[in-house]
C-alpha atoms as a PDB file:
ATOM      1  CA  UNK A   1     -13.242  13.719  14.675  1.00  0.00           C
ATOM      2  CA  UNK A   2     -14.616  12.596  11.073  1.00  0.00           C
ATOM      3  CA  UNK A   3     -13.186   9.414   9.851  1.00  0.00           C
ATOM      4  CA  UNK A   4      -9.637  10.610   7.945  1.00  0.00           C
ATOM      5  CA  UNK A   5      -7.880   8.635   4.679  1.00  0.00           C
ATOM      6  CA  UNK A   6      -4.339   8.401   4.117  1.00  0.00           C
ATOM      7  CA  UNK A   7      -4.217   9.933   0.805  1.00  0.00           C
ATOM      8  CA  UNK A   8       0.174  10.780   0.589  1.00  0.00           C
ATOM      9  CA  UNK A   9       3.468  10.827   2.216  1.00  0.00           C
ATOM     10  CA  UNK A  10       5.956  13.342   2.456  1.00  0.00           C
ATOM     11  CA  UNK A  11       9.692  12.070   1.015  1.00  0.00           C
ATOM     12  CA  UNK A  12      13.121  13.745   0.487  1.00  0.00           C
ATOM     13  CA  UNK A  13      13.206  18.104   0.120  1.00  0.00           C
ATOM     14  CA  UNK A  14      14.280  18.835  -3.144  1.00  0.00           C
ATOM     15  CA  UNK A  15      16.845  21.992  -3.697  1.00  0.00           C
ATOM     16  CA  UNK A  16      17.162  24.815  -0.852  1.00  0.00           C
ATOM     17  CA  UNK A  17      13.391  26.471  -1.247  1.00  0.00           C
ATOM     18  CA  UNK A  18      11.528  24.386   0.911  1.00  0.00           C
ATOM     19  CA  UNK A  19      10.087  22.712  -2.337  1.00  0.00           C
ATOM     20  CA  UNK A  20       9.304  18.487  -0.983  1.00  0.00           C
ATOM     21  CA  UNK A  21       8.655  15.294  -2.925  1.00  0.00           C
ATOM     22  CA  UNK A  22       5.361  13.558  -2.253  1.00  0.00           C
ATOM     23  CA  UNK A  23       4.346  10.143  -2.918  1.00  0.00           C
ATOM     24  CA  UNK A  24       0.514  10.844  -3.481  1.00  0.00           C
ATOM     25  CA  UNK A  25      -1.679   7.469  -3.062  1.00  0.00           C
ATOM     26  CA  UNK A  26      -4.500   9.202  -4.918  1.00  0.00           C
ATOM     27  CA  UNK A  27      -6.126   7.885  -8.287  1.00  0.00           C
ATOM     28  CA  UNK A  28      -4.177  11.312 -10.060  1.00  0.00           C
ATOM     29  CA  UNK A  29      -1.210  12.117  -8.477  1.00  0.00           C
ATOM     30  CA  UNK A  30      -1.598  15.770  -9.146  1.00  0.00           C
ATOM     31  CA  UNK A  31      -5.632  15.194  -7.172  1.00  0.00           C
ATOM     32  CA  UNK A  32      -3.896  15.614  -3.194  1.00  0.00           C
ATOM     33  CA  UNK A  33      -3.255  19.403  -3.377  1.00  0.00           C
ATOM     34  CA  UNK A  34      -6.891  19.928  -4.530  1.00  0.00           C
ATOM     35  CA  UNK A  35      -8.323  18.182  -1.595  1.00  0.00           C
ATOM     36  CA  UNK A  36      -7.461  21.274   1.044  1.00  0.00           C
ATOM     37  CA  UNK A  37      -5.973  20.898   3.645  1.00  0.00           C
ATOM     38  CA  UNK A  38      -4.663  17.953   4.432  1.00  0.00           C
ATOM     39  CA  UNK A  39      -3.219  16.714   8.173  1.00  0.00           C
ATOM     40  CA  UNK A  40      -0.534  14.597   9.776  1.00  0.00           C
ATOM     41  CA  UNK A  41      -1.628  11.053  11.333  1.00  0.00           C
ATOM     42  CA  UNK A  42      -2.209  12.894  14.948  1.00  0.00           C
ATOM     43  CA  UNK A  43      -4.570  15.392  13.104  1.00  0.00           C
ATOM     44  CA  UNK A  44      -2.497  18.363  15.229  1.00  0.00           C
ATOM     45  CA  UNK A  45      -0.648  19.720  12.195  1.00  0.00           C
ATOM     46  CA  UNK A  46      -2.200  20.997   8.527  1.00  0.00           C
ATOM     47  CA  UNK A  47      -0.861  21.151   5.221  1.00  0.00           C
ATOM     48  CA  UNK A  48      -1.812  23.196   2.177  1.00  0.00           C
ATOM     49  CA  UNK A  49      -0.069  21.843  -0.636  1.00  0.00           C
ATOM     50  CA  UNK A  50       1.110  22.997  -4.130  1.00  0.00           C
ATOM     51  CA  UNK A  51       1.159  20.656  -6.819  1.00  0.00           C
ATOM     52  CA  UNK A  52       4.541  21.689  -9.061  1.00  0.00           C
ATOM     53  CA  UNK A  53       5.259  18.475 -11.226  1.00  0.00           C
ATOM     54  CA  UNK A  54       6.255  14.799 -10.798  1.00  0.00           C
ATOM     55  CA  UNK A  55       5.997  14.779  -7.218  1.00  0.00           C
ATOM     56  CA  UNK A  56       7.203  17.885  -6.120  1.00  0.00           C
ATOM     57  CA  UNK A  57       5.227  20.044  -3.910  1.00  0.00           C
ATOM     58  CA  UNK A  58       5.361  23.738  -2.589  1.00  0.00           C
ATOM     59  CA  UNK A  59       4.061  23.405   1.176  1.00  0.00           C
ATOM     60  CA  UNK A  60       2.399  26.611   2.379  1.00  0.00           C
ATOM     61  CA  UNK A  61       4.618  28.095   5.249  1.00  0.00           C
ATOM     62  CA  UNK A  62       7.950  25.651   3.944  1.00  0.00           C
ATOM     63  CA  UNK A  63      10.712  28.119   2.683  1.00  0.00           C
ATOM     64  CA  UNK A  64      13.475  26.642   3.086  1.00  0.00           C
ATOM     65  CA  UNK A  65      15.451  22.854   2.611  1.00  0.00           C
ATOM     66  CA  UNK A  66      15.728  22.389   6.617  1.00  0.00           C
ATOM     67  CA  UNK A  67      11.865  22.870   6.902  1.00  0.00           C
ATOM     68  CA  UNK A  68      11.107  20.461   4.418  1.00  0.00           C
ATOM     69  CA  UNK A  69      13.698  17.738   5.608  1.00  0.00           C
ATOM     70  CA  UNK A  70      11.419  17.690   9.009  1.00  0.00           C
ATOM     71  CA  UNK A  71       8.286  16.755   7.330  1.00  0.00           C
ATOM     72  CA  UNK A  72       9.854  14.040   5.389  1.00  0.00           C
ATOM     73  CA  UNK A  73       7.660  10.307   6.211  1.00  0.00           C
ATOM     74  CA  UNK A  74       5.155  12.990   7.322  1.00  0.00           C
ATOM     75  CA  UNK A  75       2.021  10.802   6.401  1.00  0.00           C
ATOM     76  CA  UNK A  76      -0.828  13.308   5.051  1.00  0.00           C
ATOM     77  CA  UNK A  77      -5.037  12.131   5.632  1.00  0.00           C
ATOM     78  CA  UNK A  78      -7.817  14.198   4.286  1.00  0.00           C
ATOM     79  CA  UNK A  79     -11.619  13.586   5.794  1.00  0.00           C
ATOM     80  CA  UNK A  80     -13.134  10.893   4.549  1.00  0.00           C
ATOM     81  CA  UNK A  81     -15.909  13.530   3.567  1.00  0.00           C
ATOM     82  CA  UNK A  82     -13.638  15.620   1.183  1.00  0.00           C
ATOM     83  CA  UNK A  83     -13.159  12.585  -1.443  1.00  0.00           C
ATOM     84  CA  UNK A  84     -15.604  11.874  -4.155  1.00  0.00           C
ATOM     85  CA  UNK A  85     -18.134   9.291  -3.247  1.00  0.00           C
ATOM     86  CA  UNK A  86     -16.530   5.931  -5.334  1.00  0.00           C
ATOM     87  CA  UNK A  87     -18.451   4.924  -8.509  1.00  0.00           C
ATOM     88  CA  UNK A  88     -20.368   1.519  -8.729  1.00  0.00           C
ATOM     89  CA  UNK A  89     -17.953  -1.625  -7.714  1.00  0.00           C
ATOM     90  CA  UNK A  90     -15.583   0.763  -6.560  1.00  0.00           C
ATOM     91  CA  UNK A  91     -14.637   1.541  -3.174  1.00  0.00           C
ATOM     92  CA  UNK A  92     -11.905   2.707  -0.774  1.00  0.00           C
ATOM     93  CA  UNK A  93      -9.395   0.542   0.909  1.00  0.00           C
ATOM     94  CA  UNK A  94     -10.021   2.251   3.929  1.00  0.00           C
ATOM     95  CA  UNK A  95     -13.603   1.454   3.662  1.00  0.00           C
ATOM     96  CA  UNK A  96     -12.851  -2.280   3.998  1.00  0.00           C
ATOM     97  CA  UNK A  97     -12.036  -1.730   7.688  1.00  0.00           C
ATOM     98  CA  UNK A  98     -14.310  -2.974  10.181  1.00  0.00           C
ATOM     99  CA  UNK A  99     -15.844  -5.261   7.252  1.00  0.00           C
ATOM    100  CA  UNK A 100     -16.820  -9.335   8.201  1.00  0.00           C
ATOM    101  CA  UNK A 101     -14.586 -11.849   6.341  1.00  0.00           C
ATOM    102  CA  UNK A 102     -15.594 -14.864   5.259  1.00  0.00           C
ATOM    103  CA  UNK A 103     -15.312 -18.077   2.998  1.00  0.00           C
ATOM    104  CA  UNK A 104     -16.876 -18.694   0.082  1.00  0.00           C
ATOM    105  CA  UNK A 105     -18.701 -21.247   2.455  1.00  0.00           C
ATOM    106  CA  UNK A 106     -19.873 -18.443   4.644  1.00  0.00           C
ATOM    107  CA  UNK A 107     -17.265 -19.577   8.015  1.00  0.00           C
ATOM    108  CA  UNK A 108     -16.656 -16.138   9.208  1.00  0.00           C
ATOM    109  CA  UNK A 109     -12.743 -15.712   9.667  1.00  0.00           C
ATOM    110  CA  UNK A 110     -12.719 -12.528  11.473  1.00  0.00           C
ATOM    111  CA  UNK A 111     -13.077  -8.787  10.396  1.00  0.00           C
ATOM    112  CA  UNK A 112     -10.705  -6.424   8.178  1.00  0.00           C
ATOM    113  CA  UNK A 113      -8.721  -4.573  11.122  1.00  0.00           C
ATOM    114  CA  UNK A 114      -6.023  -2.957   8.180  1.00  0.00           C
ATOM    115  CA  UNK A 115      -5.804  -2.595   4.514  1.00  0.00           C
ATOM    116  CA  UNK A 116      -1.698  -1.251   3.663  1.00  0.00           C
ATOM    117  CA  UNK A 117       0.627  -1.579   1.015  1.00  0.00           C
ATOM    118  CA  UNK A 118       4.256  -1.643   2.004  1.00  0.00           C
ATOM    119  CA  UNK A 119       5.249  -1.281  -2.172  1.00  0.00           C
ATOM    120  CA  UNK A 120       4.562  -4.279  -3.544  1.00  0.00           C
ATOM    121  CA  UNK A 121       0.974  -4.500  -3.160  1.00  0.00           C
ATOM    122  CA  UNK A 122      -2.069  -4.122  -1.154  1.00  0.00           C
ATOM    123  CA  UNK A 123      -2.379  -6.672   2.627  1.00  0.00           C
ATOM    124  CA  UNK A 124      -5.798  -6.557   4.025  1.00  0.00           C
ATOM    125  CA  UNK A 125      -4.953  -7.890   7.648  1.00  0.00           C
ATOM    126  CA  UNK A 126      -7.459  -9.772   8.958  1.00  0.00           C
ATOM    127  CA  UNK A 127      -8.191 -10.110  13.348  1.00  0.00           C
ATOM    128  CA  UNK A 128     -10.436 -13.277  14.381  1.00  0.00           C
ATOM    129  CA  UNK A 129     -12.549 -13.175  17.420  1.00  0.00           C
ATOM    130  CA  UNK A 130      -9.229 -14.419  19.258  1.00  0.00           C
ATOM    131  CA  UNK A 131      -7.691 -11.243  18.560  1.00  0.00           C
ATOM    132  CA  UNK A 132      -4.639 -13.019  15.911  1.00  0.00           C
ATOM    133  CA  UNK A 133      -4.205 -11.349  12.934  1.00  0.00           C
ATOM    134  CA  UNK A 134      -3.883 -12.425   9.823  1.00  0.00           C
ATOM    135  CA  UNK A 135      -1.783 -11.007   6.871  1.00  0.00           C
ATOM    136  CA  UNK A 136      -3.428 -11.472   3.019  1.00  0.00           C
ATOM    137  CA  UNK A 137      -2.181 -10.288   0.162  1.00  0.00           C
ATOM    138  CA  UNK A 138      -5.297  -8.278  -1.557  1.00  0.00           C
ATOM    139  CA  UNK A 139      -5.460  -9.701  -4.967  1.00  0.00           C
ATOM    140  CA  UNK A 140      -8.689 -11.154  -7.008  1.00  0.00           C
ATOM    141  CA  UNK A 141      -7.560 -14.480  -6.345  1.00  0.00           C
ATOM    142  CA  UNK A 142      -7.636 -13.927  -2.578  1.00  0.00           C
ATOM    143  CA  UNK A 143     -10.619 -11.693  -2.051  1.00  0.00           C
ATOM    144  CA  UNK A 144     -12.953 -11.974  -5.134  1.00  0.00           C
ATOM    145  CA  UNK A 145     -15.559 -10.458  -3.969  1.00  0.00           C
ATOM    146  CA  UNK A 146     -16.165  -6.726  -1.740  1.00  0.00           C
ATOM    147  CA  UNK A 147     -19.586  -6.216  -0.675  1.00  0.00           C
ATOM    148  CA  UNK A 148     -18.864  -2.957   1.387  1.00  0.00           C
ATOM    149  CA  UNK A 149     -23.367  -2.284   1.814  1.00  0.00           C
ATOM    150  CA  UNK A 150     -23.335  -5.703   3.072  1.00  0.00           C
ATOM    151  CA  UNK A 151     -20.254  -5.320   5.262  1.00  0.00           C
ATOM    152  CA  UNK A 152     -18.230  -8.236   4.130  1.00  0.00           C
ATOM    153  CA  UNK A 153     -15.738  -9.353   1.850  1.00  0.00           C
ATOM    154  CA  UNK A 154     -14.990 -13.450   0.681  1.00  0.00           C
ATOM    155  CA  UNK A 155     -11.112 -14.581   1.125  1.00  0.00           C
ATOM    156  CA  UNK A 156     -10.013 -17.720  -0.570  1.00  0.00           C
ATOM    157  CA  UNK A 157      -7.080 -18.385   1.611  1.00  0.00           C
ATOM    158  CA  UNK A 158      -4.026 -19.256   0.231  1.00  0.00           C
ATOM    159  CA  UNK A 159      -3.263 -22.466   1.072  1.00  0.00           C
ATOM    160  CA  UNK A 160      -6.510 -23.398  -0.228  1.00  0.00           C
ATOM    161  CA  UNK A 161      -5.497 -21.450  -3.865  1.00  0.00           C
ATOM    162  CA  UNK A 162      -4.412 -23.787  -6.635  1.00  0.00           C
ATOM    163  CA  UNK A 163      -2.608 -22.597  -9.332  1.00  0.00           C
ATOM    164  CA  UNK A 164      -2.186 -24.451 -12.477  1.00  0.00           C
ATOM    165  CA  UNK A 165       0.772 -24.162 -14.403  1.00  0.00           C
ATOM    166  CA  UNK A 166       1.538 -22.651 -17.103  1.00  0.00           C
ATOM    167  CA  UNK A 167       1.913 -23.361 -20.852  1.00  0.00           C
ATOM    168  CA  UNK A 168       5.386 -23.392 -20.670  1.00  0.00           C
ATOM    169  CA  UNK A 169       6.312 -23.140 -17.086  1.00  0.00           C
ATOM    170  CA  UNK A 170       8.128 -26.326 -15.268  1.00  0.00           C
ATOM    171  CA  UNK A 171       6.317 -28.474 -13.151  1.00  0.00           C
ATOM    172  CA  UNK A 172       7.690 -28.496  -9.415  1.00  0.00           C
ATOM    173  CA  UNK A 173       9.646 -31.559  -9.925  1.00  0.00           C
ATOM    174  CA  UNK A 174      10.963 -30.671 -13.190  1.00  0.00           C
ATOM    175  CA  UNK A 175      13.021 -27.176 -12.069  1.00  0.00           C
ATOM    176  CA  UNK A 176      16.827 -28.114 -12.292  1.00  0.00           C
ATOM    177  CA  UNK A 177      19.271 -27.631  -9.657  1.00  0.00           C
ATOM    178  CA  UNK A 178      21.356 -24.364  -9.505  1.00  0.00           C
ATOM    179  CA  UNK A 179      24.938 -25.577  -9.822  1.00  0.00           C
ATOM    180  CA  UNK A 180      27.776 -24.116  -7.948  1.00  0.00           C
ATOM    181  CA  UNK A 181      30.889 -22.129  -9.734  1.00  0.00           C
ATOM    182  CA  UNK A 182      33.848 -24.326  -9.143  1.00  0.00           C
ATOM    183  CA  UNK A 183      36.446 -22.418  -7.047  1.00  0.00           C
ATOM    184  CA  UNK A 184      39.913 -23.733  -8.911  1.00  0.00           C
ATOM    185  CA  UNK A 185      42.791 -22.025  -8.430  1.00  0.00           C
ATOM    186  CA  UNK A 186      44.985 -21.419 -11.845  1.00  0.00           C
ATOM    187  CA  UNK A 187      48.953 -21.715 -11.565  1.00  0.00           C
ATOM    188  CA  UNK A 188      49.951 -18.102 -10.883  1.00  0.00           C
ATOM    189  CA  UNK A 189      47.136 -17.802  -7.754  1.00  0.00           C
ATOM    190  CA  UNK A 190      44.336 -15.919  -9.596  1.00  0.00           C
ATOM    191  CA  UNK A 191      40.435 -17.355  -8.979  1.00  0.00           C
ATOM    192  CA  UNK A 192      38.984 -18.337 -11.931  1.00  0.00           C
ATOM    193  CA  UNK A 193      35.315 -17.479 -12.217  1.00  0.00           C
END
């Protein structure tokens, strides 16, 4: 089987005519329905998809709300083959994987085993020769450089990241201490806030 990317999820059905919200993980939104047919994680079941508007999708053999509701967290891949090769200093997450890590040093931390994003932002997890894994977020700060032709990427770990403060911001020592409401009771028994 042909290396597949996870390019969308199914979420909620929307109305009573099969019709089914997808959260699309593509550059344009509106791109997954044009890549064909697109499969579940196991690669056993195929979707053709629809694009309506803002999400919503018409799924080719889905007619009614019940269908739908069963393909709901339905992740969708496509073959890596289908997508358009990336332009210069681009690249696919899913290309990362399998990729050396390193320090800027050149210590070799392990290799890329997963790149996800749980919603607020990308992790690239990292697994030494020890087999722990490592979670980084995937930010410029942390990896500033992707070399995907020579298989590696740099990580600045984060307890090695310094960041200045500021203009403006309060210096560790200077943030104040949150003060608790003071619970008095009023004559007639009522809190007071």
């Amino acid at each position: 089987m042909s290396r597949r990317i996870l390019v969308g999820e199914f979420g909620r059905p929307h109305g009573v005519r099969g019709l089914i919200h997808v959260r699309s993980h593509t550059a344009e939104p509106a791109a997954i329905a044009g890549y064909g047919p697109l499969s579940d994680e196991g690669g056993t079941r195929s979707f053709v998809l629809k694009w309506l508007a803002d999400g919503l999708v018409q799924v080719e053999g889905v007619a009614d709300r019940d269908a739908a509701a069963k393909l709901t967290g339905t992740r969708l891949y496509v073959a890596r083959e289908a997508l358009p090769p990336p332009e210069e200093d681009e690249f696919y997450l899913s290309d990362l994987i399998g990729l050396r890590a390193e320090t800027e040093a050149g210590e070799v931390l392990g290799t890329v085993a997963a790149v996800e994003d749980f919603g607020a932002g990308s992790l690239v997890t990292l697994r030494d020769a020890n087999g722990r894994e490592t979670l980084l977020p995937f930010t410029k700060a942390v990896v500033p450089l992707v070399e995907v032709a020579a298989g590696r990427i740099v990580v600045v770990p984060p307890g090695e990241l310094e960041v200045p403060p500021q203009p403006g911001e309060a210096e560790a020592g200077d943030t104040p201490r949150p003060r608790r409401p003071s619970m008095r009771r009023r004559s007639g028994g009522r809190d007071a806030a």
